[in-house]
C-alpha atoms as a PDB file:
ATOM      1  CA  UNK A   1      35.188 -87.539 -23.312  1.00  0.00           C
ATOM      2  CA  UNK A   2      35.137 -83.651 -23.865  1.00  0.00           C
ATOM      3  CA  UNK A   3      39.003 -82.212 -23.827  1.00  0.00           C
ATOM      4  CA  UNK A   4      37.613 -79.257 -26.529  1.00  0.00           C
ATOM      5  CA  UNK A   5      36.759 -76.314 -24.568  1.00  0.00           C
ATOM      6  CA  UNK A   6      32.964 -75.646 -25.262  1.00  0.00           C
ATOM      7  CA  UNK A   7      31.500 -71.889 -25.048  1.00  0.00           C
ATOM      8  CA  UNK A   8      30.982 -71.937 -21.494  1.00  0.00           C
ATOM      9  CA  UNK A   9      34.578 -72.849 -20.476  1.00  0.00           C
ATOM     10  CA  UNK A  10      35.630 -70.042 -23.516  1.00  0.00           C
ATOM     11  CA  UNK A  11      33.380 -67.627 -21.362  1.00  0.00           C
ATOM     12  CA  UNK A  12      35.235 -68.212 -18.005  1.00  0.00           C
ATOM     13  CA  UNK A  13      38.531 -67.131 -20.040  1.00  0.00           C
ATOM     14  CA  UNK A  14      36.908 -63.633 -20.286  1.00  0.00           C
ATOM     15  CA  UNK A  15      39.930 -61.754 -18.143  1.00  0.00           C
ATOM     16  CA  UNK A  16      36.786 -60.501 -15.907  1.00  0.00           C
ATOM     17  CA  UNK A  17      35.646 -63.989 -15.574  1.00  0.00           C
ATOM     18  CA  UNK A  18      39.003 -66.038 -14.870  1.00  0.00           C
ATOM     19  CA  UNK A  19      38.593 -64.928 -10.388  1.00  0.00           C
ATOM     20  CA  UNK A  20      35.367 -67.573 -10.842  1.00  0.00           C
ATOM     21  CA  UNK A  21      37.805 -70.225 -13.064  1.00  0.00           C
ATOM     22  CA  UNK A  22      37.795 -72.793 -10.013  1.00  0.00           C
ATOM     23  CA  UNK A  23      34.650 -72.592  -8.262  1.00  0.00           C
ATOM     24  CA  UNK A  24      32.799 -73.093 -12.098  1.00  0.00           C
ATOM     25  CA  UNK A  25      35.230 -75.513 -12.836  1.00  0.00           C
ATOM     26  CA  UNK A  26      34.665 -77.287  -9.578  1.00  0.00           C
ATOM     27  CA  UNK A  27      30.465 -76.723  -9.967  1.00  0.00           C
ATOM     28  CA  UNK A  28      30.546 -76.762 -14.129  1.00  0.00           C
ATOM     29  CA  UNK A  29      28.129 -79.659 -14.496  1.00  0.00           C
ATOM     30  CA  UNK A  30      25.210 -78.461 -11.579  1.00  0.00           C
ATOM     31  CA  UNK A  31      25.683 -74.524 -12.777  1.00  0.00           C
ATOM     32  CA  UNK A  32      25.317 -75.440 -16.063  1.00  0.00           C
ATOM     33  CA  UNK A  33      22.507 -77.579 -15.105  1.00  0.00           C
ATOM     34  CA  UNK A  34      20.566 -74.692 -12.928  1.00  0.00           C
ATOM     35  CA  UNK A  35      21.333 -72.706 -16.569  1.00  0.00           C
ATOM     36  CA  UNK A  36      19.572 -74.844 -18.987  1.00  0.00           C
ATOM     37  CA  UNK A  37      17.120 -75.929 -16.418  1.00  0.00           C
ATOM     38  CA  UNK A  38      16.152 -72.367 -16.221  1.00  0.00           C
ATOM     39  CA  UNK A  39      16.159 -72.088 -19.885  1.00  0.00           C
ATOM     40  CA  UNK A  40      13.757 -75.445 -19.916  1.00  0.00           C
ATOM     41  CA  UNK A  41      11.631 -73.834 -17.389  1.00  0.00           C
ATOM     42  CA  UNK A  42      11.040 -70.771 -19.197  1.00  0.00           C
ATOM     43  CA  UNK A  43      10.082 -73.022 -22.356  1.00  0.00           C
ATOM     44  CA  UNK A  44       7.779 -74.881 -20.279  1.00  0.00           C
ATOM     45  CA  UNK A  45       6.046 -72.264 -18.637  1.00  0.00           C
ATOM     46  CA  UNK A  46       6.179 -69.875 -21.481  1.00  0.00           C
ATOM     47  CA  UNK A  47       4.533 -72.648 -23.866  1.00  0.00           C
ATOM     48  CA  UNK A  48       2.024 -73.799 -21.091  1.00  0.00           C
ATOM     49  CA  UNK A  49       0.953 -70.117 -20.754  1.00  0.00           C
ATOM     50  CA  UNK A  50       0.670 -70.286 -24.623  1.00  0.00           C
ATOM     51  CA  UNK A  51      -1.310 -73.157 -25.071  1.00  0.00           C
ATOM     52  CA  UNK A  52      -3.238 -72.783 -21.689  1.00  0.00           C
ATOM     53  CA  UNK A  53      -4.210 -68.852 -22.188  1.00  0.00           C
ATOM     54  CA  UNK A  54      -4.026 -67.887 -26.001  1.00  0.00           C
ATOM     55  CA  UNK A  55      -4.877 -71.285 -27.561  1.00  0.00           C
ATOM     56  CA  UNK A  56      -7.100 -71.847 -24.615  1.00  0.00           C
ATOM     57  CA  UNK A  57      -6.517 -75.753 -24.143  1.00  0.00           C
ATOM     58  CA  UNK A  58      -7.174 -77.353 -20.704  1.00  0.00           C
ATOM     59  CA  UNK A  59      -4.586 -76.946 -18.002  1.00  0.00           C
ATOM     60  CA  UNK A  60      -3.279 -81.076 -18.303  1.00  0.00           C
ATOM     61  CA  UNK A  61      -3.461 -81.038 -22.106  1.00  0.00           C
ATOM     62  CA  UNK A  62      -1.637 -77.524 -22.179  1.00  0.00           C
ATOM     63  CA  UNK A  63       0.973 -79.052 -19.693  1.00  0.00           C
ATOM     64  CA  UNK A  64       1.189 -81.945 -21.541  1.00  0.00           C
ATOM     65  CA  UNK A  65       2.066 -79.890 -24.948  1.00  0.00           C
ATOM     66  CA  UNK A  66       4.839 -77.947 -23.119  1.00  0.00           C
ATOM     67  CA  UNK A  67       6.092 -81.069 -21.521  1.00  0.00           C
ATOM     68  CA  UNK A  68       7.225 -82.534 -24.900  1.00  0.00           C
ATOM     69  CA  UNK A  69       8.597 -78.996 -25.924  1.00  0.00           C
ATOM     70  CA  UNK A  70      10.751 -78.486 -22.990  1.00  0.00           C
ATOM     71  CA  UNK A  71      12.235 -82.054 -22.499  1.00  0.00           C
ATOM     72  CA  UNK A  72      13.265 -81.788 -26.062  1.00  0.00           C
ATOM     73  CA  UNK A  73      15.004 -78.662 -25.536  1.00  0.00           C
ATOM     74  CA  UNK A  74      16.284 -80.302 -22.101  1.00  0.00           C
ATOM     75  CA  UNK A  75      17.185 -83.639 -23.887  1.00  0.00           C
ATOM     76  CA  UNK A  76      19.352 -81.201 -26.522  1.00  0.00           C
ATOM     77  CA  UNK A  77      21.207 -79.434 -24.177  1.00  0.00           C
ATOM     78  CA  UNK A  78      22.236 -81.892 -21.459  1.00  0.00           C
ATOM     79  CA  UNK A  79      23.928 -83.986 -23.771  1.00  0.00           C
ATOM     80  CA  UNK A  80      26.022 -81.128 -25.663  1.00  0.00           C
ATOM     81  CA  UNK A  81      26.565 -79.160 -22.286  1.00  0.00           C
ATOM     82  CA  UNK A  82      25.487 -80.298 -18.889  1.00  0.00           C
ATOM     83  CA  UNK A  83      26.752 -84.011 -18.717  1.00  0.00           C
ATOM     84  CA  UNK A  84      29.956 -84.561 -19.705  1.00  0.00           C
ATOM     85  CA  UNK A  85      29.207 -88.701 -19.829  1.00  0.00           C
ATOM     86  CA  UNK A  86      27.415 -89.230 -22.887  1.00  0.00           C
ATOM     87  CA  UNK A  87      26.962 -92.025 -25.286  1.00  0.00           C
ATOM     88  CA  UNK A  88      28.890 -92.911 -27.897  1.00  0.00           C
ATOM     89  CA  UNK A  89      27.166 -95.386 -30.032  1.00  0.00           C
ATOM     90  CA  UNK A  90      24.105 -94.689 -31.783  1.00  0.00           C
ATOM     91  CA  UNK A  91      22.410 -97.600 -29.555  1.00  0.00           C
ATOM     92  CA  UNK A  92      23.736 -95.885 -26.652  1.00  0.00           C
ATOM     93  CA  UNK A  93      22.135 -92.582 -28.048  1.00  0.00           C
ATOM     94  CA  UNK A  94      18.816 -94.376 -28.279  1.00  0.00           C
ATOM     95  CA  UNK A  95      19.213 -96.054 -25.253  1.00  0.00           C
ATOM     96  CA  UNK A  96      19.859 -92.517 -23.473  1.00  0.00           C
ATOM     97  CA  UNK A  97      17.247 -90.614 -25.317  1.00  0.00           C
ATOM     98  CA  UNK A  98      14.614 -93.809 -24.212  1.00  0.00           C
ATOM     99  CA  UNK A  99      16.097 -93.344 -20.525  1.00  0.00           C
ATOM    100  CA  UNK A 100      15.612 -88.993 -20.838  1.00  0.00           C
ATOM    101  CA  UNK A 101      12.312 -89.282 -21.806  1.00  0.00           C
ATOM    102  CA  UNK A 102      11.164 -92.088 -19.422  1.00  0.00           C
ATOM    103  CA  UNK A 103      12.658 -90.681 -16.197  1.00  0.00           C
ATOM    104  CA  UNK A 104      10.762 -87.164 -17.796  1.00  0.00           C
ATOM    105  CA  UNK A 105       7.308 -88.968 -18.106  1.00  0.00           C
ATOM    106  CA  UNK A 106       7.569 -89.625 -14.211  1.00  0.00           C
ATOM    107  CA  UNK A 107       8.150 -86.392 -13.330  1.00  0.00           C
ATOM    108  CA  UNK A 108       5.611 -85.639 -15.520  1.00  0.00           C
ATOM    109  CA  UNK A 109       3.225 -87.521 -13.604  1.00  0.00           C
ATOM    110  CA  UNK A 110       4.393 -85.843 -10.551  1.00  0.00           C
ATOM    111  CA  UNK A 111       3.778 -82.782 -12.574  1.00  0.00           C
ATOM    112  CA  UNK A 112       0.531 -83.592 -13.848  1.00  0.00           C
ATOM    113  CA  UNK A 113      -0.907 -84.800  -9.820  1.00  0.00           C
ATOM    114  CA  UNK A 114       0.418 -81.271  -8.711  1.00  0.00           C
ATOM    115  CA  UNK A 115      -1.302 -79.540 -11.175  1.00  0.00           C
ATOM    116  CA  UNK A 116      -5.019 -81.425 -11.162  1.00  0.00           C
ATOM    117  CA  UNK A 117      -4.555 -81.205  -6.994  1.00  0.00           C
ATOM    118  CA  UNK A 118      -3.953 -77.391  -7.232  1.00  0.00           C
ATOM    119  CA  UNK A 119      -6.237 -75.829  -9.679  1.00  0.00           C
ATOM    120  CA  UNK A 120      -8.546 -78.673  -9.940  1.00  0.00           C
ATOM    121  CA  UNK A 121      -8.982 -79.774  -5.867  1.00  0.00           C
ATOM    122  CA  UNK A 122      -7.312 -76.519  -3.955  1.00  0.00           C
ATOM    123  CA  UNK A 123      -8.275 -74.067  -7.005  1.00  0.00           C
ATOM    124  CA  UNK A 124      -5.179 -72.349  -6.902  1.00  0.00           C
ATOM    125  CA  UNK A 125      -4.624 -70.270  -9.847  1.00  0.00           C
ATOM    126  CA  UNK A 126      -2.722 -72.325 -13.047  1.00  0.00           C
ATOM    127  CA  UNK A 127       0.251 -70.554 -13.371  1.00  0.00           C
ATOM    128  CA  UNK A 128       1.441 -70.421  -9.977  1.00  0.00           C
ATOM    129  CA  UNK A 129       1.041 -73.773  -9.392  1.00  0.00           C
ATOM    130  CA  UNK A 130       2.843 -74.679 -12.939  1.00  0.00           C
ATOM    131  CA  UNK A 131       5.438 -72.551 -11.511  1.00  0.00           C
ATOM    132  CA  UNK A 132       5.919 -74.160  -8.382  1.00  0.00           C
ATOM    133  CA  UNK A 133       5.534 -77.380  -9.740  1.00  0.00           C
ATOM    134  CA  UNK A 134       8.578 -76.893 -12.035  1.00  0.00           C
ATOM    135  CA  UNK A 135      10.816 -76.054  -9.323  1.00  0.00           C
ATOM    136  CA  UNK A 136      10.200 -79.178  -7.515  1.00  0.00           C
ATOM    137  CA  UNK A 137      10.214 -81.094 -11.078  1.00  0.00           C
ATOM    138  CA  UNK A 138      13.319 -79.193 -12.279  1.00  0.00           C
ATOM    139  CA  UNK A 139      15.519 -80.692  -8.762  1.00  0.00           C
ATOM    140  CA  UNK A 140      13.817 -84.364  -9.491  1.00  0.00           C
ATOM    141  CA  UNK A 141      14.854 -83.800 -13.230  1.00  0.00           C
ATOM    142  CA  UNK A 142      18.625 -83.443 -12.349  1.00  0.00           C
ATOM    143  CA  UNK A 143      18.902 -86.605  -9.867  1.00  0.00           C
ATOM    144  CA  UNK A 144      17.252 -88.501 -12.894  1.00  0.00           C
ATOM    145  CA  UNK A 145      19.723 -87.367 -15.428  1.00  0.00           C
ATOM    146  CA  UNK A 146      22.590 -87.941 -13.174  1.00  0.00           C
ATOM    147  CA  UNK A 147      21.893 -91.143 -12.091  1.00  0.00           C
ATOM    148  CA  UNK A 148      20.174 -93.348 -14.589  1.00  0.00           C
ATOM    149  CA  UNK A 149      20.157 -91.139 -18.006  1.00  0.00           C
ATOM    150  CA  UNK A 150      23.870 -90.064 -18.708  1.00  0.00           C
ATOM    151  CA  UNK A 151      26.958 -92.373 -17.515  1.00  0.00           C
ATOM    152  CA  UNK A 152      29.272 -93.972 -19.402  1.00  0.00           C
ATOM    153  CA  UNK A 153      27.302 -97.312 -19.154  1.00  0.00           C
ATOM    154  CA  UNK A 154      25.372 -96.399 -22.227  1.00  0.00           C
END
């Protein structure tokens, strides 16, 4: 579906760049992936620390607020740059964006269980665990997407 070269494939023409052309163009879709997730996690964890700490709202809530922040931002960028398979029809969109968001509210659960079992039960400090919690929600996040959110059934 995508013959245009986006910015990422306009990077690896850099002369500097071009040794790395096959192993990105053989990995493009997980390095791209470990990218954005990265860029999701630091939304997530920078807007939990902003709701938890300066706005001072409970540790679920506060998770809960950055949850809908960062799957947004995930949502955004895994259709215009991770997955390659998107929809085409508006229906198919909606469909997709349904799919995103569901297969994000169970790893949200997962999330939320991690988080009330280590500050709440364990009494681990928040952050950490939000941190750690990402990393193992980040790896469910990309089986999700490839699987059941973006394929060229939608």
């Amino acid at each position: 579906m995508k013959n245009k070269k986006d910015i990422f494939d306009r990077l690896m023409s850099i002369r500097i760049l071009r040794r790395f052309q096959p192993l990105y163009q053989q990995y493009k879709e997980v390095l791209l992936y470990l990218f954005f997730g990265g860029l999701t996690f630091l939304v997530s964890v920078g807007s939990y620390i902003f709701f938890e700490s300066a706005v001072k709202i409970i540790p679920l809530i506060a998770n809960l607020f950055s949850w809908i922040l960062a799957v947004t931002f995930a949502y955004v960028t895994n259709r215009a740059w991770v997955f390659s398979d998107t929809a085409g029809t508006f229906s198919g969109i909606i469909k997709e964006i349904a799919a995103f968001f569901l297969g994000r509210a169970a790893t949200l659960i997962m999330e939320e269980v991690i988080l009330f079992l280590g500050i709440t039960v364990i009494g681990l400090g928040s952050i950490p665990v939000k941190v750690a919690a990402q990393i193992l929600v980040i790896i469910s996040n990309y089986f999700i997407s490839k699987m059941a959110v973006f394929n060229s059934k939608n």
